[in-house]
N, C-alpha and C. Protein backbone atom coordinates (compact mmCIF):
# COMPACT_ATOMS: atom_id res chain seq x y z
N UNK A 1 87.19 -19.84 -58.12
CA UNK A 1 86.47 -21.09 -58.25
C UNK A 1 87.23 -22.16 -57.46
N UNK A 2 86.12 -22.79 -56.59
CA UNK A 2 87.26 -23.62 -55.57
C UNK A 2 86.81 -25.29 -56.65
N UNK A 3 88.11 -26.08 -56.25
CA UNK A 3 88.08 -27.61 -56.92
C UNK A 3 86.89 -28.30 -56.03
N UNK A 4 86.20 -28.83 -56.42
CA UNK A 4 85.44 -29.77 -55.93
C UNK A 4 85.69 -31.20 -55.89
N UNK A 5 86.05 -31.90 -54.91
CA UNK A 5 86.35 -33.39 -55.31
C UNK A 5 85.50 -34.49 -56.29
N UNK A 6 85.26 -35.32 -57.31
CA UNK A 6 84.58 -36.32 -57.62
C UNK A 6 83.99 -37.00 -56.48
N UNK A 7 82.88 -37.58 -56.69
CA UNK A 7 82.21 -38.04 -55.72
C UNK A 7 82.70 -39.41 -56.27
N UNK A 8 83.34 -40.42 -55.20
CA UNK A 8 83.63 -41.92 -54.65
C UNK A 8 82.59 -42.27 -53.79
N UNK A 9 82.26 -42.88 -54.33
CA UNK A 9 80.85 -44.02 -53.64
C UNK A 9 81.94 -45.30 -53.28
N UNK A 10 81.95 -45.59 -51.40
CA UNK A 10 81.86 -46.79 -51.88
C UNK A 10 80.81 -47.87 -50.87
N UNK A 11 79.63 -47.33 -50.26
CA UNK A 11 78.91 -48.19 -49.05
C UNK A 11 77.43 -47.05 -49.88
N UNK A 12 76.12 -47.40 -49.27
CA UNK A 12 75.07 -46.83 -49.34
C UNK A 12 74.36 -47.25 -48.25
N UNK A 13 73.83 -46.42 -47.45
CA UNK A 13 72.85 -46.65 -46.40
C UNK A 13 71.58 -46.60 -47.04
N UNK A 14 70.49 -47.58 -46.40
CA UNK A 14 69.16 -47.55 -46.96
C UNK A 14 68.33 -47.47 -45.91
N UNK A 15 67.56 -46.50 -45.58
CA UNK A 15 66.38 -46.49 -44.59
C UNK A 15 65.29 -46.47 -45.55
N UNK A 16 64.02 -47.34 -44.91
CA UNK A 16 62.41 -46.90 -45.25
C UNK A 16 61.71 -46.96 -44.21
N UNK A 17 61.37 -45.81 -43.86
CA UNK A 17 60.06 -45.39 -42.80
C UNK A 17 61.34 -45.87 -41.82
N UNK A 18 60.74 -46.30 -40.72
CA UNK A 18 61.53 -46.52 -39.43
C UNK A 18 62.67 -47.54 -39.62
N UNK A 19 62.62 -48.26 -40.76
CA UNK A 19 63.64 -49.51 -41.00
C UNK A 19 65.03 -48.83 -41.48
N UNK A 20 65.95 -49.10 -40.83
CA UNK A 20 67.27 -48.98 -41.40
C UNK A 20 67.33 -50.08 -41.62
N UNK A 21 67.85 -50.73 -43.25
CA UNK A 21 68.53 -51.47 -43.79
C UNK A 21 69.45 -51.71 -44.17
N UNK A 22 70.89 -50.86 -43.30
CA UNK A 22 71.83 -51.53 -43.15
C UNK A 22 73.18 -50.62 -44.33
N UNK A 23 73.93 -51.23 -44.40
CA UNK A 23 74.85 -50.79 -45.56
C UNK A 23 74.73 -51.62 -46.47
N UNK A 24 75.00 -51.39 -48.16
CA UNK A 24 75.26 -51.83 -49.08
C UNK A 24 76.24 -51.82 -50.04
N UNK A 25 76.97 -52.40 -50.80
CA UNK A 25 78.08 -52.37 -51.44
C UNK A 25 77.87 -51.91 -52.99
N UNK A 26 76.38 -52.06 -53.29
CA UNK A 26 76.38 -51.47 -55.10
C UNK A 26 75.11 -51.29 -54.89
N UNK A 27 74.62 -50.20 -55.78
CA UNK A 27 73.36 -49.40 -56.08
C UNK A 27 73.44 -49.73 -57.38
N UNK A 28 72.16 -50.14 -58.11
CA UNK A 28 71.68 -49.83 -59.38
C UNK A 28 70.25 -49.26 -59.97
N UNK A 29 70.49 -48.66 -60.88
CA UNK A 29 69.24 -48.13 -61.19
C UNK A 29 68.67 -46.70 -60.65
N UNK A 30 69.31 -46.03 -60.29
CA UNK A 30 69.10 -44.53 -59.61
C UNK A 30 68.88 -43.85 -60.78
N UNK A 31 67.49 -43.37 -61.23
CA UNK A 31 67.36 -42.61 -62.43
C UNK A 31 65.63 -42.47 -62.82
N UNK A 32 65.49 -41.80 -63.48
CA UNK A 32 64.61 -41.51 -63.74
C UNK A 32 64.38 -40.94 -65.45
N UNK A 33 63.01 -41.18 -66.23
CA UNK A 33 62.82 -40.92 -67.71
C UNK A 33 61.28 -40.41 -67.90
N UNK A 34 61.55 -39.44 -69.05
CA UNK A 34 60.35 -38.87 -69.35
C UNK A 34 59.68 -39.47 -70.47
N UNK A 35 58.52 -39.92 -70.28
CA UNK A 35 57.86 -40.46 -71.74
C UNK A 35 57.51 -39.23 -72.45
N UNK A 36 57.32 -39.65 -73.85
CA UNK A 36 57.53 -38.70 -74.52
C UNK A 36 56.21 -38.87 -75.38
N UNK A 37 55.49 -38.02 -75.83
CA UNK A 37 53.87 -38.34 -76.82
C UNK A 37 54.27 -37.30 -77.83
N UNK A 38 53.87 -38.14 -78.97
CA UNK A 38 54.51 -37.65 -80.38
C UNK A 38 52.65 -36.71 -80.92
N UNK A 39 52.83 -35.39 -81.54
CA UNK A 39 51.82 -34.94 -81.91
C UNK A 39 51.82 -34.69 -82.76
N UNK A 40 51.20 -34.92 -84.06
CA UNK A 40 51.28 -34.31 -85.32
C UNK A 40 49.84 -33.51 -85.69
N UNK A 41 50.60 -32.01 -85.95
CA UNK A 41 49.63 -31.28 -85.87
C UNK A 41 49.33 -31.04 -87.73
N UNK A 42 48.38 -31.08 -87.82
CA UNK A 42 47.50 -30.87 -88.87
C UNK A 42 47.97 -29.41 -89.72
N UNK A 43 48.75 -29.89 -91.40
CA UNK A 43 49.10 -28.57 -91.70
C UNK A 43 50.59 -28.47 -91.69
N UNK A 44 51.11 -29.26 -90.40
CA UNK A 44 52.15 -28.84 -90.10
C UNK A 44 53.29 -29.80 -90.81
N UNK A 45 54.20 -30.14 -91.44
CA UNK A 45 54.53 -30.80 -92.05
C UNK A 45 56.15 -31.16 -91.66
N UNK A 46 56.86 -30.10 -91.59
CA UNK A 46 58.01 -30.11 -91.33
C UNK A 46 58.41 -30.40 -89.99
N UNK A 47 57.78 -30.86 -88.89
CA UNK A 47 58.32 -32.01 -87.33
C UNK A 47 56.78 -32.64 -86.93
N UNK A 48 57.29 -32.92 -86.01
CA UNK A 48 56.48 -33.71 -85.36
C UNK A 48 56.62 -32.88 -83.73
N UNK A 49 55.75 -32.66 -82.79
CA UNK A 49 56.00 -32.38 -81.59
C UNK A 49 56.27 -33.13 -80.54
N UNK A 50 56.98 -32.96 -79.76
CA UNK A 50 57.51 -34.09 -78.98
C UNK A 50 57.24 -33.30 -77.39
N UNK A 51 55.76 -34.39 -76.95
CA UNK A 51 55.55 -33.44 -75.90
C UNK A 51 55.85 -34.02 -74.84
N UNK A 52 56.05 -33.66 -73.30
CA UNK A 52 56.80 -34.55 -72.48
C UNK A 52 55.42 -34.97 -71.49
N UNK A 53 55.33 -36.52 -71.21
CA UNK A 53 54.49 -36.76 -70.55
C UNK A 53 55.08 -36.74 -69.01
N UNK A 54 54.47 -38.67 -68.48
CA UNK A 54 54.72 -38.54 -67.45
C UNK A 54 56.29 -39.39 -66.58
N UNK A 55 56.93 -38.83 -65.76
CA UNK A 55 58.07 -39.21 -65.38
C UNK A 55 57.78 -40.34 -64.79
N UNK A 56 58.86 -41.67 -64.90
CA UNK A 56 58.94 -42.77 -64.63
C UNK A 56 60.39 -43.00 -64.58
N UNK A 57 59.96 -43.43 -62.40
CA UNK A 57 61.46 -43.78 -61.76
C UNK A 57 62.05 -45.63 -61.79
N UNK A 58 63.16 -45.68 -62.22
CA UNK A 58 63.29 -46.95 -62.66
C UNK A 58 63.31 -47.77 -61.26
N UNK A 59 63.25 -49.16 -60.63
CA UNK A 59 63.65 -49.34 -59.06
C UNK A 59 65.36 -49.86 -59.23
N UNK A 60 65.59 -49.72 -57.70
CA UNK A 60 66.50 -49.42 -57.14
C UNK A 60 66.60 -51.10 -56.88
N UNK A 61 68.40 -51.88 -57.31
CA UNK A 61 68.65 -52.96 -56.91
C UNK A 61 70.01 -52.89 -55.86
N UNK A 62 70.29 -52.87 -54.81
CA UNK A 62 71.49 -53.12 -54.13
C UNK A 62 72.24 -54.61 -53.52
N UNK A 63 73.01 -54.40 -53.62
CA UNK A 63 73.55 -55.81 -53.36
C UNK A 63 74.57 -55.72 -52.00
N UNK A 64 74.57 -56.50 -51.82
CA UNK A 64 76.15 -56.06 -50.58
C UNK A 64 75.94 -57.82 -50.19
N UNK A 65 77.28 -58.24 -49.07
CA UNK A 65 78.01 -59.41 -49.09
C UNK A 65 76.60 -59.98 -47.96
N UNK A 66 76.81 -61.14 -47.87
CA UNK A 66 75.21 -61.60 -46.84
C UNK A 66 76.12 -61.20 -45.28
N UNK A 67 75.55 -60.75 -44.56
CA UNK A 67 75.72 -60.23 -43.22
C UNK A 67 74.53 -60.39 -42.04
N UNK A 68 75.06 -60.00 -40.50
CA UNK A 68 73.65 -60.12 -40.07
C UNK A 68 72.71 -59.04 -40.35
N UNK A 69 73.11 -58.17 -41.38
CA UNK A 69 72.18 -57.07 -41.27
C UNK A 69 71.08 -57.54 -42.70
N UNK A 70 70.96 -59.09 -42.83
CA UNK A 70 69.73 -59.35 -43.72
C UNK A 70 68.24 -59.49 -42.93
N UNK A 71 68.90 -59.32 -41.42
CA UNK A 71 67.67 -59.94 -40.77
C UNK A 71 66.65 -58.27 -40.43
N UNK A 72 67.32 -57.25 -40.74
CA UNK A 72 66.48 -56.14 -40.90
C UNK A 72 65.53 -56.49 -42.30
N UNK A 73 66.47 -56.57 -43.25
CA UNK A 73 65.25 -56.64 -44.91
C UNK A 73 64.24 -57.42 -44.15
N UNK A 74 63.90 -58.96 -43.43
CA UNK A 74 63.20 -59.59 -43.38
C UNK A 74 62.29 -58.82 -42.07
N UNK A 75 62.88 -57.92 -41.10
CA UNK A 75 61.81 -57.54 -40.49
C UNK A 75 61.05 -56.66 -40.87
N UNK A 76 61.67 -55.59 -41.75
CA UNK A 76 60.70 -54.72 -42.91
C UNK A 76 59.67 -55.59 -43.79
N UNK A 77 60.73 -56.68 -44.62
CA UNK A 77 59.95 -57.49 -45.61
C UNK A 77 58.02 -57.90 -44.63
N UNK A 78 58.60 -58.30 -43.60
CA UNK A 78 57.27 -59.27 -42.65
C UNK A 78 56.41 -58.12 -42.57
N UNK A 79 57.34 -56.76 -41.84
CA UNK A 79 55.66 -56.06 -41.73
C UNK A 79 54.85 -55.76 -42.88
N UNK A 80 55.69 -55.07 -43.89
CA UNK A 80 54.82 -55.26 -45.36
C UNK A 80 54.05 -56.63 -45.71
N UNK A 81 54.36 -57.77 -45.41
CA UNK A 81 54.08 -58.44 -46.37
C UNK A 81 52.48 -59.05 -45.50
N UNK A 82 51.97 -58.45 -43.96
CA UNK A 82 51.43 -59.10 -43.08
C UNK A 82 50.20 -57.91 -43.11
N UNK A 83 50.51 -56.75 -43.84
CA UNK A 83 49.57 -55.59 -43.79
C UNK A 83 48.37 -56.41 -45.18
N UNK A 84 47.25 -56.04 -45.01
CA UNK A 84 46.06 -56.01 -45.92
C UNK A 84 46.21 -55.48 -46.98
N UNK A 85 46.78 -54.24 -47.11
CA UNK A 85 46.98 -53.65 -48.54
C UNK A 85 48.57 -53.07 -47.97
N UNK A 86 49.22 -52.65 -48.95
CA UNK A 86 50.82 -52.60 -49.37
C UNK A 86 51.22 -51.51 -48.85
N UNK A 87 52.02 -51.25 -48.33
CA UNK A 87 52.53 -50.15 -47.01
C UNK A 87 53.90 -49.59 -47.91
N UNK A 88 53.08 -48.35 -48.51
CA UNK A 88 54.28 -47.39 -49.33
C UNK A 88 54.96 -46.62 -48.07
N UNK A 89 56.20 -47.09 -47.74
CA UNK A 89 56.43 -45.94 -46.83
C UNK A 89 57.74 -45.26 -47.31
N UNK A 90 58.10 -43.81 -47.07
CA UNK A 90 59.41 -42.86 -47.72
C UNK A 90 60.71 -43.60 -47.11
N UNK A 91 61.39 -43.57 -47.77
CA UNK A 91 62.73 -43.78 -47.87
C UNK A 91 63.66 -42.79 -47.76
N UNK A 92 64.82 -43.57 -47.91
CA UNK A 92 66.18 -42.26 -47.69
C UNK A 92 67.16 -43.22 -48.32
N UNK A 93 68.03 -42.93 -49.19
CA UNK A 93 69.25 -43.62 -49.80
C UNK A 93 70.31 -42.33 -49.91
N UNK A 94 71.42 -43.27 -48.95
CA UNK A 94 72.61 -42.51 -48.60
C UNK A 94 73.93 -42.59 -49.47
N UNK A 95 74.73 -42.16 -50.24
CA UNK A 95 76.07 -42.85 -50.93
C UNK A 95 76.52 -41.95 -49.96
N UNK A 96 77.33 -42.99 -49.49
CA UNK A 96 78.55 -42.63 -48.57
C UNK A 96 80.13 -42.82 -49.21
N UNK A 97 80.91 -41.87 -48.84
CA UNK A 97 82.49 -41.87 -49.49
C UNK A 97 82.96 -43.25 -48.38
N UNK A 98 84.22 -42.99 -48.97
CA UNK A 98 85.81 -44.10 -48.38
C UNK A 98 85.68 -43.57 -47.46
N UNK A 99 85.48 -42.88 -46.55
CA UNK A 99 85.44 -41.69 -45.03
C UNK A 99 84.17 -42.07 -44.36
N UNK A 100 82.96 -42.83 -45.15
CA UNK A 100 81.80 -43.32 -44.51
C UNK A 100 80.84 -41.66 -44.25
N UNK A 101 81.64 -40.34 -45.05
CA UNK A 101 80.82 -39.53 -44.50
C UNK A 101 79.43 -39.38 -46.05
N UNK A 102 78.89 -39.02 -45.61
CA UNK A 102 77.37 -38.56 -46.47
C UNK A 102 78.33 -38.05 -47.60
N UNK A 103 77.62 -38.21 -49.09
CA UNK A 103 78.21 -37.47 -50.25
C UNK A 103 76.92 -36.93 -50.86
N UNK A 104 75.76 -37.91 -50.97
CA UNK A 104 74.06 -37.54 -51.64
C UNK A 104 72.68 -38.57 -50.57
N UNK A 105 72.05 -37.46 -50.13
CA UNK A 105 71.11 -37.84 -50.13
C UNK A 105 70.01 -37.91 -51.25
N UNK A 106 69.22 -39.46 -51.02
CA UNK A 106 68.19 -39.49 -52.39
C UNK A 106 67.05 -39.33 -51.01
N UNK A 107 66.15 -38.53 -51.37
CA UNK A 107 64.53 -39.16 -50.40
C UNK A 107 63.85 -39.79 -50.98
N UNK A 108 63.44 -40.78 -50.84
CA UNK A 108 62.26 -41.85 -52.05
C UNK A 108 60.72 -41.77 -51.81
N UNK A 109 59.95 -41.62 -52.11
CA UNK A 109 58.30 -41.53 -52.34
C UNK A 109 58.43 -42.99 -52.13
N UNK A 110 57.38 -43.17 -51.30
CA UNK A 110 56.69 -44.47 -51.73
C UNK A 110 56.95 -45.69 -51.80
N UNK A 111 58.40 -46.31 -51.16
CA UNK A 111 59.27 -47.26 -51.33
C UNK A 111 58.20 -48.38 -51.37
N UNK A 112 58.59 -49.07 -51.84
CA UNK A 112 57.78 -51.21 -51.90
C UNK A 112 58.48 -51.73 -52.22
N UNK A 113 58.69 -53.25 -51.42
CA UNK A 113 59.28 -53.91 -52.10
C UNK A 113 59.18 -54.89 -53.21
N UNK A 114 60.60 -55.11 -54.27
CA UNK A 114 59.89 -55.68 -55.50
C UNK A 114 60.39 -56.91 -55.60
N UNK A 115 61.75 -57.16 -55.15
CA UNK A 115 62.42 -58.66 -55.00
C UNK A 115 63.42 -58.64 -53.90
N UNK A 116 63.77 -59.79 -53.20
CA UNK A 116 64.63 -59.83 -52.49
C UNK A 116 65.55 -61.22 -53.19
N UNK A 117 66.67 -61.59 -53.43
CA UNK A 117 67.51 -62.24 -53.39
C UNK A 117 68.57 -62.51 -52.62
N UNK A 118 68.26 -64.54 -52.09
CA UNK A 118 69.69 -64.47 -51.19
C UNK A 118 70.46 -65.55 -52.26
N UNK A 119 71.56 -65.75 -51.32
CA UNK A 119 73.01 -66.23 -51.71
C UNK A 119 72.79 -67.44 -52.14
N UNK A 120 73.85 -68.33 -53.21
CA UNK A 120 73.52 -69.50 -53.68
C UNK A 120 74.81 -69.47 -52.83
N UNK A 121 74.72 -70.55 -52.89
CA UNK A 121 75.63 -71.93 -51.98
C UNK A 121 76.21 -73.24 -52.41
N UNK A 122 77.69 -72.74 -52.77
CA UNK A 122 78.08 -74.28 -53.59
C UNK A 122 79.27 -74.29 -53.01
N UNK A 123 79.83 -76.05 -52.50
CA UNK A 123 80.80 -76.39 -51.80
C UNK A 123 82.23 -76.15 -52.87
N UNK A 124 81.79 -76.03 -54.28
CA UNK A 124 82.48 -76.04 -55.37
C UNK A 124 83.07 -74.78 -55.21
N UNK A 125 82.88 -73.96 -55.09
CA UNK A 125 83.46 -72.52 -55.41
C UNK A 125 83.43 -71.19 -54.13
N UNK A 126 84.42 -70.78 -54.02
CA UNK A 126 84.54 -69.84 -52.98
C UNK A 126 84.27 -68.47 -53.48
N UNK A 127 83.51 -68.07 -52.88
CA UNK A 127 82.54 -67.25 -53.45
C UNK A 127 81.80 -66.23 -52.16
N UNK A 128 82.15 -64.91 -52.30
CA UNK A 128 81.28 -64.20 -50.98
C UNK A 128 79.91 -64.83 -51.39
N UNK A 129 79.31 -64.76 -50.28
CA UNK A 129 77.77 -64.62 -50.42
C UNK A 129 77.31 -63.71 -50.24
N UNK A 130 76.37 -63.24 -51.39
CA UNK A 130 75.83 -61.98 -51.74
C UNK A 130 74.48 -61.79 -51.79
N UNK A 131 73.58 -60.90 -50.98
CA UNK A 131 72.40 -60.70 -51.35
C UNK A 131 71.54 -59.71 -52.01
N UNK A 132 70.66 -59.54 -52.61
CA UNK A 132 69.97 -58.50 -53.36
C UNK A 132 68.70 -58.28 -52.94
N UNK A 133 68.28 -56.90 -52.87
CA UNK A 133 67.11 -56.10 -52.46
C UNK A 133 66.89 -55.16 -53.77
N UNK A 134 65.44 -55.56 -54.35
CA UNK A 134 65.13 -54.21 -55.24
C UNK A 134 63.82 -53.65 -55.10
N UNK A 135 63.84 -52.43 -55.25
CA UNK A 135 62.89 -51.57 -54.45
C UNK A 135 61.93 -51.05 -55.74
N UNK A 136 60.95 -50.54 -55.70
CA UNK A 136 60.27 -49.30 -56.33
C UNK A 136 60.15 -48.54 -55.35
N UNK A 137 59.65 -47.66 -56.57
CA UNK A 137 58.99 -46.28 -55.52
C UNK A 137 58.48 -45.17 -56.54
N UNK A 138 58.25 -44.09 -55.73
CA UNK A 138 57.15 -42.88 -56.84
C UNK A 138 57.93 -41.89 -57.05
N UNK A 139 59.13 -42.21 -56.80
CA UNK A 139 60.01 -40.62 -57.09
C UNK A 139 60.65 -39.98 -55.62
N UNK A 140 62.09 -38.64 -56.39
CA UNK A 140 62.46 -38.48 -55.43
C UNK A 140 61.60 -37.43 -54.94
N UNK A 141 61.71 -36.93 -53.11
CA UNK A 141 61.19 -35.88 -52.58
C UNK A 141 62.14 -34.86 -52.72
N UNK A 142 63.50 -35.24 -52.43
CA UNK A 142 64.54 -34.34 -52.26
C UNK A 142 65.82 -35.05 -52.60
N UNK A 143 66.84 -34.21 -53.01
CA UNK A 143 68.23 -34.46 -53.09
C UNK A 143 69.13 -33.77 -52.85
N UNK A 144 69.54 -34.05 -51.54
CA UNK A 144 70.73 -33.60 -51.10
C UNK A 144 72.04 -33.52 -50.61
N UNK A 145 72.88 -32.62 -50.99
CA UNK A 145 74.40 -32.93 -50.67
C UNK A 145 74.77 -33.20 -49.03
């Protein structure tokens, strides 16, 4: 049995459809949950059945320091936001190690965007400026090492 290293995250690459968006410094929300429908069958007294419905992917928030690479979110953001109806297009989310090499690919269904946040700005306090992107989407296609 060979040792396998722990996986160290510390950057994430984000592509959707043709947009690379750049590197990021924190991922949240990578996960997914099954609803659950309770059945009580007639007769039956001693449980309840617990049947599994349908899977629901939570969205994806990343943050990283403000850079010029916000002016990609906004050229993705424009073409979505200039289309007639809402332009799901697949994704790719990368965690990259301290080495910058690949550790997991996520493939995303369906990416949209759900908020963008930029940096507040106060002469008071020194402070990176930080921005936030959070995504939906319909699930993964694939995951790979």
């Amino acid at each position: 049995m060979t040792d396998q290293p722990f996986a160290v995250s510390s950057m994430f690459q984000l592509t959707i459809g043709v947009h690379n968006l750049g590197s990021f410094t924190s991922c949240d929300g990578l996960g997914c949950s099954t609803e659950v429908e309770e059945h009580r069958e007639g007769g039956l007294n001693d449980h309840v059945w617990q049947l599994p419905g349908r899977l629901r992917y939570t969205p994806l928030t990343l943050s990283r320091p403000l850079t010029r690479q916000t002016t990609l979110i906004w050229l993705w953001l424009s073409q979505v936001n200039y289309s007639l109806k809402p332009i799901r297009l697949p994704g790719q989310l990368v965690a990259l190690g301290p080495d910058r090499r690949p550790l997991v690919r996520w493939a995303l269904d369906g990416v949209v965007p759900v908020r963008w946040t930029g940096p507040s700005f106060s002469a008071d306090q020194a402070q990176a400026a930080t921005e936030t992107l959070e995504i939906a989407h319909n699930g993964f296609l694939e995951v790979t090492a």
